[in-house]
C-alpha atoms as a PDB file:
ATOM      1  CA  UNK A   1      83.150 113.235 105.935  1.00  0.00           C
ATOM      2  CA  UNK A   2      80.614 112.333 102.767  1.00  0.00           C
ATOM      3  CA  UNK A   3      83.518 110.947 100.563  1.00  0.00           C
ATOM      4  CA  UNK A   4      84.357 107.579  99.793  1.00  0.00           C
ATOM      5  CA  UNK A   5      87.536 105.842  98.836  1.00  0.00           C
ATOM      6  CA  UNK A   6      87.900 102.757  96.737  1.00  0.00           C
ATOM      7  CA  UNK A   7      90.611 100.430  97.602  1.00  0.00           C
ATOM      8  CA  UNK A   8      91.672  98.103  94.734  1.00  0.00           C
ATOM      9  CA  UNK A   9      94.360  95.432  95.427  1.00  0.00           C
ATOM     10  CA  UNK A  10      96.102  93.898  92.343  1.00  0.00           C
ATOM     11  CA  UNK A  11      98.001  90.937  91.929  1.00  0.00           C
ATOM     12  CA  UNK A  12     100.209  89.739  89.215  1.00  0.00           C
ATOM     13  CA  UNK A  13     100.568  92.946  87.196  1.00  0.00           C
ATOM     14  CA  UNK A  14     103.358  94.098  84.630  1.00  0.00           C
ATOM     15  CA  UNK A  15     104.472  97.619  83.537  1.00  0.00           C
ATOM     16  CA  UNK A  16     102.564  99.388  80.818  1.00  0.00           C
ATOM     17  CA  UNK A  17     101.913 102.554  79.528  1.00  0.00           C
ATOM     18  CA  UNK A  18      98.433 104.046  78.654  1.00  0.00           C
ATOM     19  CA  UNK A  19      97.194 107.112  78.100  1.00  0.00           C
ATOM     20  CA  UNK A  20      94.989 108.432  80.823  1.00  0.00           C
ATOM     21  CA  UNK A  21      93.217 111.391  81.523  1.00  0.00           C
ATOM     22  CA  UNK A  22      95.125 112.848  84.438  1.00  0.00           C
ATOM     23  CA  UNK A  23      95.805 116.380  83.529  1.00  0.00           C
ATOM     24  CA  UNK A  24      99.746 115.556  85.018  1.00  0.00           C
ATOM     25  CA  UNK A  25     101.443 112.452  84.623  1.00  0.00           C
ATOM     26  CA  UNK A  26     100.940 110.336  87.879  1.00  0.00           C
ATOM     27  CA  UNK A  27     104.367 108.900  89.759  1.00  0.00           C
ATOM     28  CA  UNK A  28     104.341 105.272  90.320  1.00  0.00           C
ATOM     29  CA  UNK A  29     106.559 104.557  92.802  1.00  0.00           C
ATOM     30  CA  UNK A  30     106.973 101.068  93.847  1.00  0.00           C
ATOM     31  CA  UNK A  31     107.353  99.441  97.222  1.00  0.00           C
ATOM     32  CA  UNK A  32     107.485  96.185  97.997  1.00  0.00           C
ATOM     33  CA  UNK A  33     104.656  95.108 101.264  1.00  0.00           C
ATOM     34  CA  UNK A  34     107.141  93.400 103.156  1.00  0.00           C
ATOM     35  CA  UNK A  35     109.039  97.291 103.773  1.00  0.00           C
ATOM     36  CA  UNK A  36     105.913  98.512 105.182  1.00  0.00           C
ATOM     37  CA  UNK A  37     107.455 100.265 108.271  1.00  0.00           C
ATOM     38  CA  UNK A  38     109.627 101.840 105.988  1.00  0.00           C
ATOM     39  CA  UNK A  39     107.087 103.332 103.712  1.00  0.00           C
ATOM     40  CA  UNK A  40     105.224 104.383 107.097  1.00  0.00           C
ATOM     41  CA  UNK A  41     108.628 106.349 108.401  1.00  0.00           C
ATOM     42  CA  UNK A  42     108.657 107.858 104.156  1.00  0.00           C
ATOM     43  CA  UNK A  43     108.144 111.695 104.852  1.00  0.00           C
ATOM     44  CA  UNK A  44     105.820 111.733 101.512  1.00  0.00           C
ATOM     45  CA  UNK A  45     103.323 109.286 102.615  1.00  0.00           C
ATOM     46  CA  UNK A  46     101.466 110.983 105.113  1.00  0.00           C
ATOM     47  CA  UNK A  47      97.798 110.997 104.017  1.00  0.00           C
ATOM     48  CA  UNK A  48      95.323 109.276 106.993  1.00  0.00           C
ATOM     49  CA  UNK A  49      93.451 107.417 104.176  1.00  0.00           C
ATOM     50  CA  UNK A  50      96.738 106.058 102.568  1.00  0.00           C
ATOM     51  CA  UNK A  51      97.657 105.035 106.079  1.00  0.00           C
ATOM     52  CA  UNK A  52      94.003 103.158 106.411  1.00  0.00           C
ATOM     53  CA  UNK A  53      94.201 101.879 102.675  1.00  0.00           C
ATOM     54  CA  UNK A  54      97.869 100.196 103.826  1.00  0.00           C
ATOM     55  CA  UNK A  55      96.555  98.847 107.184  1.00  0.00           C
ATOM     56  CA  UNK A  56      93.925  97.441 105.284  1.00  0.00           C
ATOM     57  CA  UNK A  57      95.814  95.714 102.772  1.00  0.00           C
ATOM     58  CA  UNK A  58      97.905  94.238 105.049  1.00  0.00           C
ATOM     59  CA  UNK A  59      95.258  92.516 107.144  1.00  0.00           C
ATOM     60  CA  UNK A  60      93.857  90.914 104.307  1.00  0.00           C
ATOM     61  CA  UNK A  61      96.867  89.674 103.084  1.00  0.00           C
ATOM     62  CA  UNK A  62      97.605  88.508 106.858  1.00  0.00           C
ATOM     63  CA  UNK A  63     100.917  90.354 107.436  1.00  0.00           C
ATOM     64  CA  UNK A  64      99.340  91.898 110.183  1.00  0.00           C
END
């Protein structure tokens, strides 16, 4: 693999709207960290680097 992915973790953030240039609207869909093993047993998150990206974010916030 030659790709790289970028993993940003935000704190303290509010809902806005902004016009990006997706060509389709993206879905947010929120989840709160402390559900993680539910959002692992979701059906529609199944990408390996979500899964990394998660495990990642976890460790450095020391849930894991």
């Amino acid at each position: 693999m030659s790709h790289y992915t970028h993993i940003v973790l935000a704190t303290g953030l509010t809902p806005q709207i902004a016009e990006g240039d997706e060509p389709e609207p993206l879905e947010v869909v929120p989840w709160h960290l402390d559900d993680w093993h539910g959002l692992l047993a979701d059906p529609d998150f199944s990408e390996g680097r979500a899964y990394a990206a998660l495990m990642l974010v976890l460790k450095e916030m020391g849930k894991i």
